[in-house]
PDB file of N, CA and C in Angstrom:
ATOM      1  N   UNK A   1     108.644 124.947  65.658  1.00  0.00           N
ATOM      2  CA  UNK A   1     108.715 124.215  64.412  1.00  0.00           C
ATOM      3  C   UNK A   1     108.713 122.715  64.696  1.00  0.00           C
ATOM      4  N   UNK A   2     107.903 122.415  64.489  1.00  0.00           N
ATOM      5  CA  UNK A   2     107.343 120.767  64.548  1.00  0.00           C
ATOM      6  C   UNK A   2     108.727 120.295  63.959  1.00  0.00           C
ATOM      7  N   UNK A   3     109.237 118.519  64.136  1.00  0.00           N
ATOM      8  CA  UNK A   3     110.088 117.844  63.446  1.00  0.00           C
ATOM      9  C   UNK A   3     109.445 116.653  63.287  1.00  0.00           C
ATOM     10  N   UNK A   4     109.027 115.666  62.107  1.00  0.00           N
ATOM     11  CA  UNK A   4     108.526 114.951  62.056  1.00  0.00           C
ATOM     12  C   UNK A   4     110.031 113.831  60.951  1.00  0.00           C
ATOM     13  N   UNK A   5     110.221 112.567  62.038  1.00  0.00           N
ATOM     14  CA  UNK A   5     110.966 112.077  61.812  1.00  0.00           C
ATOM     15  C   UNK A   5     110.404 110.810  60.855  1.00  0.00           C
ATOM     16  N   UNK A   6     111.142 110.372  59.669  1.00  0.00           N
ATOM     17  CA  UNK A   6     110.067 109.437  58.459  1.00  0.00           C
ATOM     18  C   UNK A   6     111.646 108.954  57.411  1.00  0.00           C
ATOM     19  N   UNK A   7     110.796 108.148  56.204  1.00  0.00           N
ATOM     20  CA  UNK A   7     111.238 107.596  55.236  1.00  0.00           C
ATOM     21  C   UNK A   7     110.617 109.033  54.208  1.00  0.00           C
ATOM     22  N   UNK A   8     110.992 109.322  53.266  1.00  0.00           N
ATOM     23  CA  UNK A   8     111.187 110.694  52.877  1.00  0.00           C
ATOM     24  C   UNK A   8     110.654 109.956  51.540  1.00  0.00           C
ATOM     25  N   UNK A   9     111.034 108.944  50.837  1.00  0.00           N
ATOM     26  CA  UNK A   9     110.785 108.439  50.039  1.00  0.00           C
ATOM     27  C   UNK A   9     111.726 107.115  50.085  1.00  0.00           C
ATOM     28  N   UNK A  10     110.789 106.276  48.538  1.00  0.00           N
ATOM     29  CA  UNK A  10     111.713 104.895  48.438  1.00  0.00           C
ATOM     30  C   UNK A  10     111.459 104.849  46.957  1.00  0.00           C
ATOM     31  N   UNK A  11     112.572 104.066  46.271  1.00  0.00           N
ATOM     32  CA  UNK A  11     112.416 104.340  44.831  1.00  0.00           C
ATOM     33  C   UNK A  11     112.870 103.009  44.289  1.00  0.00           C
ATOM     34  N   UNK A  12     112.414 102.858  43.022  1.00  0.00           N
ATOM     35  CA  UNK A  12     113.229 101.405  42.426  1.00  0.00           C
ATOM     36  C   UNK A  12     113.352 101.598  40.687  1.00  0.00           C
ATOM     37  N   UNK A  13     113.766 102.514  40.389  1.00  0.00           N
ATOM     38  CA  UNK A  13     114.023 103.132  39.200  1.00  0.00           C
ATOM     39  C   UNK A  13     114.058 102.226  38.146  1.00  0.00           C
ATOM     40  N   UNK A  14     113.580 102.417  36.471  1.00  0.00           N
ATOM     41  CA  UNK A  14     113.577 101.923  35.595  1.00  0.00           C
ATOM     42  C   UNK A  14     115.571 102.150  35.705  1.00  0.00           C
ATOM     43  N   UNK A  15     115.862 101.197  34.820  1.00  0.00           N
ATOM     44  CA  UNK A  15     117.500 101.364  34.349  1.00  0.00           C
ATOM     45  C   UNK A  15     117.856 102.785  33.754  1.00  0.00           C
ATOM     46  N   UNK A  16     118.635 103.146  34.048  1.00  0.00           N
ATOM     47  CA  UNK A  16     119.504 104.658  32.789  1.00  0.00           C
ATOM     48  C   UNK A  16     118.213 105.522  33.079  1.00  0.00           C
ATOM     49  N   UNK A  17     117.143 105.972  33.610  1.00  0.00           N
ATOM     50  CA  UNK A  17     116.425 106.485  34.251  1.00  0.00           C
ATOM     51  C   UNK A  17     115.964 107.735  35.154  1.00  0.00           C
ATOM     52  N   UNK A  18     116.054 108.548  35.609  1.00  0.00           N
ATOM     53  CA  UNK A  18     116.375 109.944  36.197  1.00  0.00           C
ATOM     54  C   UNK A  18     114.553 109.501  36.968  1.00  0.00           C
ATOM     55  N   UNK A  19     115.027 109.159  38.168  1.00  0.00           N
ATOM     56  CA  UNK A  19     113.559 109.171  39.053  1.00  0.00           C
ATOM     57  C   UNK A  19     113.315 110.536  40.356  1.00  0.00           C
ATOM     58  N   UNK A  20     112.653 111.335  40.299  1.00  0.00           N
ATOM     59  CA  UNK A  20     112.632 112.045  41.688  1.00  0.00           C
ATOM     60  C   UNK A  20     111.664 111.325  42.380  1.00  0.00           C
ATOM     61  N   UNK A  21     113.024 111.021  43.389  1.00  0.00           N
ATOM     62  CA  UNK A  21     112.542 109.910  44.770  1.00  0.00           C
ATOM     63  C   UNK A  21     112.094 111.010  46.061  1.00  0.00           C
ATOM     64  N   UNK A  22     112.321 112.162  45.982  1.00  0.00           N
ATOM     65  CA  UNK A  22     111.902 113.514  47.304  1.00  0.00           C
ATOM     66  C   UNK A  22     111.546 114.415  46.475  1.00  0.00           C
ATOM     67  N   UNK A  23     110.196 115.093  46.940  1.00  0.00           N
ATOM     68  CA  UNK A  23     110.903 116.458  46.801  1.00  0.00           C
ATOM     69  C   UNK A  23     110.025 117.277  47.946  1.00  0.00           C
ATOM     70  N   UNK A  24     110.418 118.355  48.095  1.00  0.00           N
ATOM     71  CA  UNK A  24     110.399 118.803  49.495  1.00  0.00           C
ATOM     72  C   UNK A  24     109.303 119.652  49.330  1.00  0.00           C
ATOM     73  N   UNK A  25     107.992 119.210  50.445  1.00  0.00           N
ATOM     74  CA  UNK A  25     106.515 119.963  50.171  1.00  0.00           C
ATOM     75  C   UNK A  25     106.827 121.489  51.110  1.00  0.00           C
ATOM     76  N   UNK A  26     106.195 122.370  50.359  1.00  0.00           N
ATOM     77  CA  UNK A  26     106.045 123.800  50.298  1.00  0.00           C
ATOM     78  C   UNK A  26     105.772 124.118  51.877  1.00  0.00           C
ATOM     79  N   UNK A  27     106.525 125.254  52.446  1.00  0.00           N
ATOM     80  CA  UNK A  27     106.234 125.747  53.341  1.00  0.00           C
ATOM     81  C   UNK A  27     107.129 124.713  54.488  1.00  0.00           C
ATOM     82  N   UNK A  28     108.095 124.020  53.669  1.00  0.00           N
ATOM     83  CA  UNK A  28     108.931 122.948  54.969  1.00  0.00           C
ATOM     84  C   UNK A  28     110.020 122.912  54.415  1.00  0.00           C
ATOM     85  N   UNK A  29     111.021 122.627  55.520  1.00  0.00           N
ATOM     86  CA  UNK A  29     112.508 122.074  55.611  1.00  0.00           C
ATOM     87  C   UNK A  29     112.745 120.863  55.526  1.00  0.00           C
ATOM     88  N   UNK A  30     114.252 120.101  54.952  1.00  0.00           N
ATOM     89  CA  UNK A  30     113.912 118.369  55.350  1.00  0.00           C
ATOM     90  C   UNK A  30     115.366 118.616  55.518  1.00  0.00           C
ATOM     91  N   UNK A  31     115.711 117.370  56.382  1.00  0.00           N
ATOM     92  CA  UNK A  31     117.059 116.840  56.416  1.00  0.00           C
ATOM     93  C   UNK A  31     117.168 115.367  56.152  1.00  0.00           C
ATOM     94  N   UNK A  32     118.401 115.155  55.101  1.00  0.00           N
ATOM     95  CA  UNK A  32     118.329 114.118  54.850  1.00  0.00           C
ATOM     96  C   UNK A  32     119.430 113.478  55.905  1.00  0.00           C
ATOM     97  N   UNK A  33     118.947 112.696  56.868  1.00  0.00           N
ATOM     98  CA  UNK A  33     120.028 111.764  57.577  1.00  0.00           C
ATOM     99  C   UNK A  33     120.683 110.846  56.520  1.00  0.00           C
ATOM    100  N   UNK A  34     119.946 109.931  55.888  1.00  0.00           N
ATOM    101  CA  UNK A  34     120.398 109.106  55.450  1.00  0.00           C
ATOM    102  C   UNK A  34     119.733 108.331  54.145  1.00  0.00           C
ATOM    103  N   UNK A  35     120.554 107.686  53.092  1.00  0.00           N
ATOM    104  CA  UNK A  35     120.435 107.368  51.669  1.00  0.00           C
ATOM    105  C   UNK A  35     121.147 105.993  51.862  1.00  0.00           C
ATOM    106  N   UNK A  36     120.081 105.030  51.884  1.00  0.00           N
ATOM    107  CA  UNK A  36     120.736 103.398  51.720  1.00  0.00           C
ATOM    108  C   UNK A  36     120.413 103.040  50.146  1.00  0.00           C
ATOM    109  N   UNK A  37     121.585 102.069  49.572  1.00  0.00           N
ATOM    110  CA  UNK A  37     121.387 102.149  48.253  1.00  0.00           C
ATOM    111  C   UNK A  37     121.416 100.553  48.098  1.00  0.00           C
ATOM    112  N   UNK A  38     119.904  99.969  47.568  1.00  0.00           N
ATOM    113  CA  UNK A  38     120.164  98.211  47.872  1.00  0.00           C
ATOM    114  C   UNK A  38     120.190  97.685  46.795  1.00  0.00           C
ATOM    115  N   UNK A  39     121.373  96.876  46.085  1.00  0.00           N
ATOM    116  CA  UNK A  39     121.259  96.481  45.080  1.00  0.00           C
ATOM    117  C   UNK A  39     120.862  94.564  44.825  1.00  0.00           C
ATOM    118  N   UNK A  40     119.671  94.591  44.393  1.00  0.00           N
ATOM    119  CA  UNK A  40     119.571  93.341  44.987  1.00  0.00           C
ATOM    120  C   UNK A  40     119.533  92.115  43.984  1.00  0.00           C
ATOM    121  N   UNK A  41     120.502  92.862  42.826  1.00  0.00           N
ATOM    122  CA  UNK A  41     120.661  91.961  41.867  1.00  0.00           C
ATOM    123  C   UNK A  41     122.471  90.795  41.908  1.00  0.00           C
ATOM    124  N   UNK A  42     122.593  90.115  41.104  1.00  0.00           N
ATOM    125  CA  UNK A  42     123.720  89.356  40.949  1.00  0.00           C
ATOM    126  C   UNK A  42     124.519  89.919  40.336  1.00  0.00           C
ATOM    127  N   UNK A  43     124.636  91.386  39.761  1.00  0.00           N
ATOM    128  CA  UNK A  43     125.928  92.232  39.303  1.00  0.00           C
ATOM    129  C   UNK A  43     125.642  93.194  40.014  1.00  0.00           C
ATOM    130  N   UNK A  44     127.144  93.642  39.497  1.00  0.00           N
ATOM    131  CA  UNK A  44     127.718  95.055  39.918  1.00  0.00           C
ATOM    132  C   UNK A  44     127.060  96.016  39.597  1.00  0.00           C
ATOM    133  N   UNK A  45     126.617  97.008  39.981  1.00  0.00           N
ATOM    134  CA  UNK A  45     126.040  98.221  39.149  1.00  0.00           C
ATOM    135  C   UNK A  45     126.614  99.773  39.352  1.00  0.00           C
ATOM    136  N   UNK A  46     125.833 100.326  39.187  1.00  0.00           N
ATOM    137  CA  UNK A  46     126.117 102.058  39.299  1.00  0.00           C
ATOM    138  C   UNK A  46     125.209 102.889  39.337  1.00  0.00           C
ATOM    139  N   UNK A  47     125.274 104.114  40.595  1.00  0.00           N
ATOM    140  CA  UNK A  47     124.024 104.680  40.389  1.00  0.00           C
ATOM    141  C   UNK A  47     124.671 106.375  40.785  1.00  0.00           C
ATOM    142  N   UNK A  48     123.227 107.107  40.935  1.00  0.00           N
ATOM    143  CA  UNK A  48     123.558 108.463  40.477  1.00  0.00           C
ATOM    144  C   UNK A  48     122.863 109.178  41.174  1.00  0.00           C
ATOM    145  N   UNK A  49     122.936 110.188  42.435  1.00  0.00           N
ATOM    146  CA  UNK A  49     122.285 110.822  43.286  1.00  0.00           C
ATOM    147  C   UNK A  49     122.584 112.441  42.708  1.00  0.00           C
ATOM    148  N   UNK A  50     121.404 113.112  43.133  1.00  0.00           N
ATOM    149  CA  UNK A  50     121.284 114.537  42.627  1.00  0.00           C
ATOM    150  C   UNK A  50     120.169 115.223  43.331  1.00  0.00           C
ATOM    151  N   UNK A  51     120.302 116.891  43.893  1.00  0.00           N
ATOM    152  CA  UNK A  51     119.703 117.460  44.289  1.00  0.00           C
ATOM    153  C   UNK A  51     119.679 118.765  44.331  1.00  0.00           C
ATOM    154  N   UNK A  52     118.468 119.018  43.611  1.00  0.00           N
ATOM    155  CA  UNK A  52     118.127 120.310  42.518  1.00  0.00           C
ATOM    156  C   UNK A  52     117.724 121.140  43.493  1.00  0.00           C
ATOM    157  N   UNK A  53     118.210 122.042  43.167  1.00  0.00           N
ATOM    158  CA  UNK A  53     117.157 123.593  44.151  1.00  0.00           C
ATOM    159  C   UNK A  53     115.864 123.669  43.555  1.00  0.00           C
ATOM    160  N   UNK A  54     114.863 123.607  44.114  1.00  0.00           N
ATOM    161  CA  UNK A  54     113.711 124.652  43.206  1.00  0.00           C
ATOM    162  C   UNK A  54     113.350 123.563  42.488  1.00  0.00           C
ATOM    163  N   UNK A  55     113.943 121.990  42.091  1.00  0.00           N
ATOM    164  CA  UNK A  55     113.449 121.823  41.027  1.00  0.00           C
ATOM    165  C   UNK A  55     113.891 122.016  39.729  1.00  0.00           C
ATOM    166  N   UNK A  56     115.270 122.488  40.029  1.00  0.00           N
ATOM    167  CA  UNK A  56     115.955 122.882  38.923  1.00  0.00           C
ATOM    168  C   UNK A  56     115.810 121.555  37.689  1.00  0.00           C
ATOM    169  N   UNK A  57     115.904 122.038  36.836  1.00  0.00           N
ATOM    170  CA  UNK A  57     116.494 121.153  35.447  1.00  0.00           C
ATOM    171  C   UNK A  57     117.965 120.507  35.712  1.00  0.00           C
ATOM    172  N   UNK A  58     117.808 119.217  35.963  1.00  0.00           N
ATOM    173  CA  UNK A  58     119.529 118.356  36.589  1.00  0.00           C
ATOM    174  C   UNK A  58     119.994 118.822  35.389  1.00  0.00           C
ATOM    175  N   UNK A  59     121.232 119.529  35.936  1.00  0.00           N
ATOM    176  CA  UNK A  59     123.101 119.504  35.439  1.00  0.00           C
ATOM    177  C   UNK A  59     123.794 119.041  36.243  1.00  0.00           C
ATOM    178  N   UNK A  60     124.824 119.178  35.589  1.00  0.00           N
ATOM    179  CA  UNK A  60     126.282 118.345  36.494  1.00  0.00           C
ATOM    180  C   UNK A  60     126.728 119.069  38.010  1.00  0.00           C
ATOM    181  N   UNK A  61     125.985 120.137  37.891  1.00  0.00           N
ATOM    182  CA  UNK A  61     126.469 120.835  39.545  1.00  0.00           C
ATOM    183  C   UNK A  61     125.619 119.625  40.576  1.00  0.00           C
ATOM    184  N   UNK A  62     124.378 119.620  40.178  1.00  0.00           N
ATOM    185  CA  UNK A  62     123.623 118.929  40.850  1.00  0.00           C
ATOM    186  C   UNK A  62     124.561 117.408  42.198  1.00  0.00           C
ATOM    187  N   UNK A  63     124.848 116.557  41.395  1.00  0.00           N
ATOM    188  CA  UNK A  63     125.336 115.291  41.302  1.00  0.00           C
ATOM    189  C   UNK A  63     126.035 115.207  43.198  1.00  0.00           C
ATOM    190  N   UNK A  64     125.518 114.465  43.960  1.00  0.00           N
ATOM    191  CA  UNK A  64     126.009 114.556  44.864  1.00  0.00           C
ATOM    192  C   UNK A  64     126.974 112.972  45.026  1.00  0.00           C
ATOM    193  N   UNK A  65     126.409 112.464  43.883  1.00  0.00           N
ATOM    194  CA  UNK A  65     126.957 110.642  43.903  1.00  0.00           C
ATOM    195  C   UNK A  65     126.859 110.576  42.113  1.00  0.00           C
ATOM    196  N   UNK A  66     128.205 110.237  41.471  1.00  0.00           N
ATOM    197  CA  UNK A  66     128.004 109.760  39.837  1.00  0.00           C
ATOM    198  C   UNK A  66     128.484 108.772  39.880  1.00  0.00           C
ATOM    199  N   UNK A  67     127.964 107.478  38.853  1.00  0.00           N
ATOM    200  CA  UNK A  67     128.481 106.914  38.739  1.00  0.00           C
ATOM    201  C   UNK A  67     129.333 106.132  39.799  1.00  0.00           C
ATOM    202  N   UNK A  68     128.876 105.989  40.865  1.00  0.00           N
ATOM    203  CA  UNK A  68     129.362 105.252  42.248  1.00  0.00           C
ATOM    204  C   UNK A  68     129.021 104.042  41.982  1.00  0.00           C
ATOM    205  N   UNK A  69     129.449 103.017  42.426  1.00  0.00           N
ATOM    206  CA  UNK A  69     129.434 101.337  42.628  1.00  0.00           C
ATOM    207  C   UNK A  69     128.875 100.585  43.711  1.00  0.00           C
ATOM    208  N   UNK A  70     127.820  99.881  43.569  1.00  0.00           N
ATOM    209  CA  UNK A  70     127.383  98.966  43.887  1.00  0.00           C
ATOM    210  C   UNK A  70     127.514  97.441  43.981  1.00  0.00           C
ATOM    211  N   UNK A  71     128.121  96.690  44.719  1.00  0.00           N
ATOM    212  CA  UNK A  71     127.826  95.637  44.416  1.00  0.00           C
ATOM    213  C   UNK A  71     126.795  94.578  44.475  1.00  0.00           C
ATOM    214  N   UNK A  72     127.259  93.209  43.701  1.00  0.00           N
ATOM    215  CA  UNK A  72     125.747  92.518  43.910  1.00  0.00           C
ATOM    216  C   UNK A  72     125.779  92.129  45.057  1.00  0.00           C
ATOM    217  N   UNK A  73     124.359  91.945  45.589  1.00  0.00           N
ATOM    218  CA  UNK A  73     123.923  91.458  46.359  1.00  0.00           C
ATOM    219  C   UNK A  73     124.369  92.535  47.635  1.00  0.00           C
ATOM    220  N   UNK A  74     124.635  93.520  47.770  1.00  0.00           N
ATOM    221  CA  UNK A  74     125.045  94.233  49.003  1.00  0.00           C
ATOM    222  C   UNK A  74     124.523  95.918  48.912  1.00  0.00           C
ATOM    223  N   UNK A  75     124.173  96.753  49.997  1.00  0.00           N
ATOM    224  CA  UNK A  75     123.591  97.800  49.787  1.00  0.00           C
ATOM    225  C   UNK A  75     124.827  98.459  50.864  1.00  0.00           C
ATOM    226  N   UNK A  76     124.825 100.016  50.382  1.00  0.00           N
ATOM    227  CA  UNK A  76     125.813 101.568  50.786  1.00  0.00           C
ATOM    228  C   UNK A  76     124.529 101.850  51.671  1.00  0.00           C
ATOM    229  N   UNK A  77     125.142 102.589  52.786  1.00  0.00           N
ATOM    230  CA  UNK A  77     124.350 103.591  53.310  1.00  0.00           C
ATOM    231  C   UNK A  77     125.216 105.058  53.556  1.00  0.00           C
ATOM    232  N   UNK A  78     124.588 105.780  52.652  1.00  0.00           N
ATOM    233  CA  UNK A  78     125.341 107.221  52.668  1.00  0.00           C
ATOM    234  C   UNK A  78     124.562 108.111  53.565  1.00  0.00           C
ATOM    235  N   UNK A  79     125.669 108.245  54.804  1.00  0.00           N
ATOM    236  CA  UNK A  79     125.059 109.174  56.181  1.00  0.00           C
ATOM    237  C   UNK A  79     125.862 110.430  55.464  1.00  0.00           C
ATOM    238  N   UNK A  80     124.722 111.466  55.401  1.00  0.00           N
ATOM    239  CA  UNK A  80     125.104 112.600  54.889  1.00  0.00           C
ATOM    240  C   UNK A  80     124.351 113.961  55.506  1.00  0.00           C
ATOM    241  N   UNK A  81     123.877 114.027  55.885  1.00  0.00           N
ATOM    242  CA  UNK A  81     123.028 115.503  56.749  1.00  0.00           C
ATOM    243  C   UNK A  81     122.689 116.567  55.491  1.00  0.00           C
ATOM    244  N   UNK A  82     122.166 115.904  54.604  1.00  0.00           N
ATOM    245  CA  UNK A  82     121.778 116.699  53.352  1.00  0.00           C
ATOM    246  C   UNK A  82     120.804 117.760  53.965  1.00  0.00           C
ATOM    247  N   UNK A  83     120.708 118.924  53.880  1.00  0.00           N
ATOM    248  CA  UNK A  83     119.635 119.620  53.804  1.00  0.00           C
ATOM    249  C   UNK A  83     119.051 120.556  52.280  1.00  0.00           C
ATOM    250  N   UNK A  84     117.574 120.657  52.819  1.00  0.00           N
ATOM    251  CA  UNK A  84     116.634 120.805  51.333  1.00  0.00           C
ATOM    252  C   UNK A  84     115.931 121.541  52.067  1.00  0.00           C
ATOM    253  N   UNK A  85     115.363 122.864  51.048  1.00  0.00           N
ATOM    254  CA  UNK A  85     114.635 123.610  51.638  1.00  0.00           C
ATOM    255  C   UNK A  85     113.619 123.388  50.502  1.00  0.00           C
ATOM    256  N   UNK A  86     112.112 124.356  50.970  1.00  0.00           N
ATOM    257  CA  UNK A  86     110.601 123.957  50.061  1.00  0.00           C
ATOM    258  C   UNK A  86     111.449 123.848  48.407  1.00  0.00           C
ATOM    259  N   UNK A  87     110.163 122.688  47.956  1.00  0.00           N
ATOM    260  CA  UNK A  87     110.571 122.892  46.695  1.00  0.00           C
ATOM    261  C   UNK A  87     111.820 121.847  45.996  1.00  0.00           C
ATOM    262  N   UNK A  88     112.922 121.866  46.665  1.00  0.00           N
ATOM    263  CA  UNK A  88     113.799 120.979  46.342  1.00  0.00           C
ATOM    264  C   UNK A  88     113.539 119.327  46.231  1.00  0.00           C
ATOM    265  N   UNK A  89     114.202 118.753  45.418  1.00  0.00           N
ATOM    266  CA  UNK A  89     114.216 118.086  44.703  1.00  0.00           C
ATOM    267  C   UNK A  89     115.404 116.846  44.641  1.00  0.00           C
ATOM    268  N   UNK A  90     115.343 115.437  45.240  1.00  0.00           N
ATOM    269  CA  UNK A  90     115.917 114.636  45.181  1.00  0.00           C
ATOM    270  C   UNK A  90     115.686 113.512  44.219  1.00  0.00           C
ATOM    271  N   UNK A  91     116.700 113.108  43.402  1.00  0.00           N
ATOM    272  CA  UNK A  91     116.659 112.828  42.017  1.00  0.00           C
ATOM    273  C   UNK A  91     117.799 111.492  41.922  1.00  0.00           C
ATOM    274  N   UNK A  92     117.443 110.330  41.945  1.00  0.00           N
ATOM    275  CA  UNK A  92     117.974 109.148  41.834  1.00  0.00           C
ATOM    276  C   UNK A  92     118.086 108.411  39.911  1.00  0.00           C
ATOM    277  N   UNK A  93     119.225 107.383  40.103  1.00  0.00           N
ATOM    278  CA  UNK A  93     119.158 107.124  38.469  1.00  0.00           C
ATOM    279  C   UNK A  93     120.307 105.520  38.676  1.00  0.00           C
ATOM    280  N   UNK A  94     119.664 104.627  38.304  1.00  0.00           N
ATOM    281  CA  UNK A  94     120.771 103.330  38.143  1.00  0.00           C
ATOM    282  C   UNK A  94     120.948 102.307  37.164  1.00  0.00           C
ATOM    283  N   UNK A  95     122.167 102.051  36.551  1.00  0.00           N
ATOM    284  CA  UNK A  95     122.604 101.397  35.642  1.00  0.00           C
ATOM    285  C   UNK A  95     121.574 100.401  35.418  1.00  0.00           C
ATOM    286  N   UNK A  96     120.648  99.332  36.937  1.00  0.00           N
ATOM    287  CA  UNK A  96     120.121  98.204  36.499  1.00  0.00           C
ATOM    288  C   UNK A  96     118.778  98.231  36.917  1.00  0.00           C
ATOM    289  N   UNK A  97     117.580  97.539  36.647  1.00  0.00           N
ATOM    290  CA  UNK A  97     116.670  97.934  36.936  1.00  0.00           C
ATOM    291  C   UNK A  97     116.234  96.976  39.066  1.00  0.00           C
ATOM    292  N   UNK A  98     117.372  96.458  39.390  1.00  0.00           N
ATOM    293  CA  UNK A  98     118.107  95.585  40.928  1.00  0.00           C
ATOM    294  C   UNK A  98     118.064  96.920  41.878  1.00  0.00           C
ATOM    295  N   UNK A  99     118.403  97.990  41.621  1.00  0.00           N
ATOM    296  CA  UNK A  99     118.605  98.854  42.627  1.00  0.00           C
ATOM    297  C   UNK A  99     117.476 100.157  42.896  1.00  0.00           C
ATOM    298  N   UNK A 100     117.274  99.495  44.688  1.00  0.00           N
ATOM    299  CA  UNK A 100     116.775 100.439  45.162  1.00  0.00           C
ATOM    300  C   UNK A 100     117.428 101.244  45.972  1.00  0.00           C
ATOM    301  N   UNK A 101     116.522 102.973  46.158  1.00  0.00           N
ATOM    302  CA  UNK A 101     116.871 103.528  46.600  1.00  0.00           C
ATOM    303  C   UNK A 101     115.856 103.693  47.994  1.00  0.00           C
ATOM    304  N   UNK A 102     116.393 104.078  49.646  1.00  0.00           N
ATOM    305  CA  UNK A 102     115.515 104.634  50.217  1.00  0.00           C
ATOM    306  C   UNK A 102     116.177 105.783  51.342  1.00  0.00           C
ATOM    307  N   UNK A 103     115.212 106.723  51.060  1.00  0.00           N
ATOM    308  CA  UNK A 103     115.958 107.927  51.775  1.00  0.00           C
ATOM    309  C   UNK A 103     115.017 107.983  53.030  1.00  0.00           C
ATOM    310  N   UNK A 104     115.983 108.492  54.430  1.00  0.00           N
ATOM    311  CA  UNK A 104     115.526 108.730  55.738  1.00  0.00           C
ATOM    312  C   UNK A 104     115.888 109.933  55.871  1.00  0.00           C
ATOM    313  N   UNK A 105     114.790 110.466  56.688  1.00  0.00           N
ATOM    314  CA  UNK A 105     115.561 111.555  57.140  1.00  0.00           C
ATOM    315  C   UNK A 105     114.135 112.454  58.396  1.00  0.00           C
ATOM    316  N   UNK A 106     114.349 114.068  58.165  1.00  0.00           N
ATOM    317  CA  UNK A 106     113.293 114.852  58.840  1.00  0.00           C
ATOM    318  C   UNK A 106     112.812 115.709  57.974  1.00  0.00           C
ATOM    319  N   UNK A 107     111.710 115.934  58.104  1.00  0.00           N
ATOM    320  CA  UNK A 107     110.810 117.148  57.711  1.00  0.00           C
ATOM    321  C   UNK A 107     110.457 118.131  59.049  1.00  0.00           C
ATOM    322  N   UNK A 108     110.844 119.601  58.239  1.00  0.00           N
ATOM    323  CA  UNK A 108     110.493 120.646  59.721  1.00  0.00           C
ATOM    324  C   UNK A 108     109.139 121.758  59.008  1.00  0.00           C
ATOM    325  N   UNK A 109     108.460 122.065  59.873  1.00  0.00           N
ATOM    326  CA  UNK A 109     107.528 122.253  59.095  1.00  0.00           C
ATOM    327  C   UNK A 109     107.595 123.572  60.311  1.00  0.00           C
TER     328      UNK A 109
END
């Protein structure tokens, strides 16, 4: 099984917004190492990480980050060893239209 190590996606979401920034191509595995969150505006903000099986329709099980805090001018990096199998679905959302998202990680194919 091949491992091909990458940026998985990068996102910069409209405000109040629900963006899928991943989702995981058919017939592969991914691991998410890592989710840096850059907010590169002069306020505070808030944002909202989620990851659907399948693609699911987001509910509240989903939510791996609500409503978490950002400040201005400074970016989170959430080291997390997420794993996603085919199909799944990574789903970003932030209070301002300042914050980006970019996810690292692997694809196993």
């Amino acid at each position: 099984m091949p491992t091909a190590y990458k940026i998985l996606g990068q996102s910069s979401p409209v405000a109040n917004t629900t963006a899928n920034v991943y989702t995981v191509p058919s017939a592969t595995q991914a691991v998410v190492s890592t989710i840096v969150i850059c907010n590169r505006g002069t306020a505070n903000a808030s944002y909202h990480i989620a990851a659907q099986a399948n693609g699911a329709t987001l509910s509240n099980s989903h939510y791996i980050a609500f409503n978490s805090a950002v400040s201005s001018n400074d970016s989170i990096a959430l080291t997390i060893g997420l794993t996603l199998s085919a199909t799944d679905v990574l789903s970003v959302n932030a209070s301002s239209n300042t914050i980006t998202f970019s996810i690292f990680g692997s694809e196993i194919t």
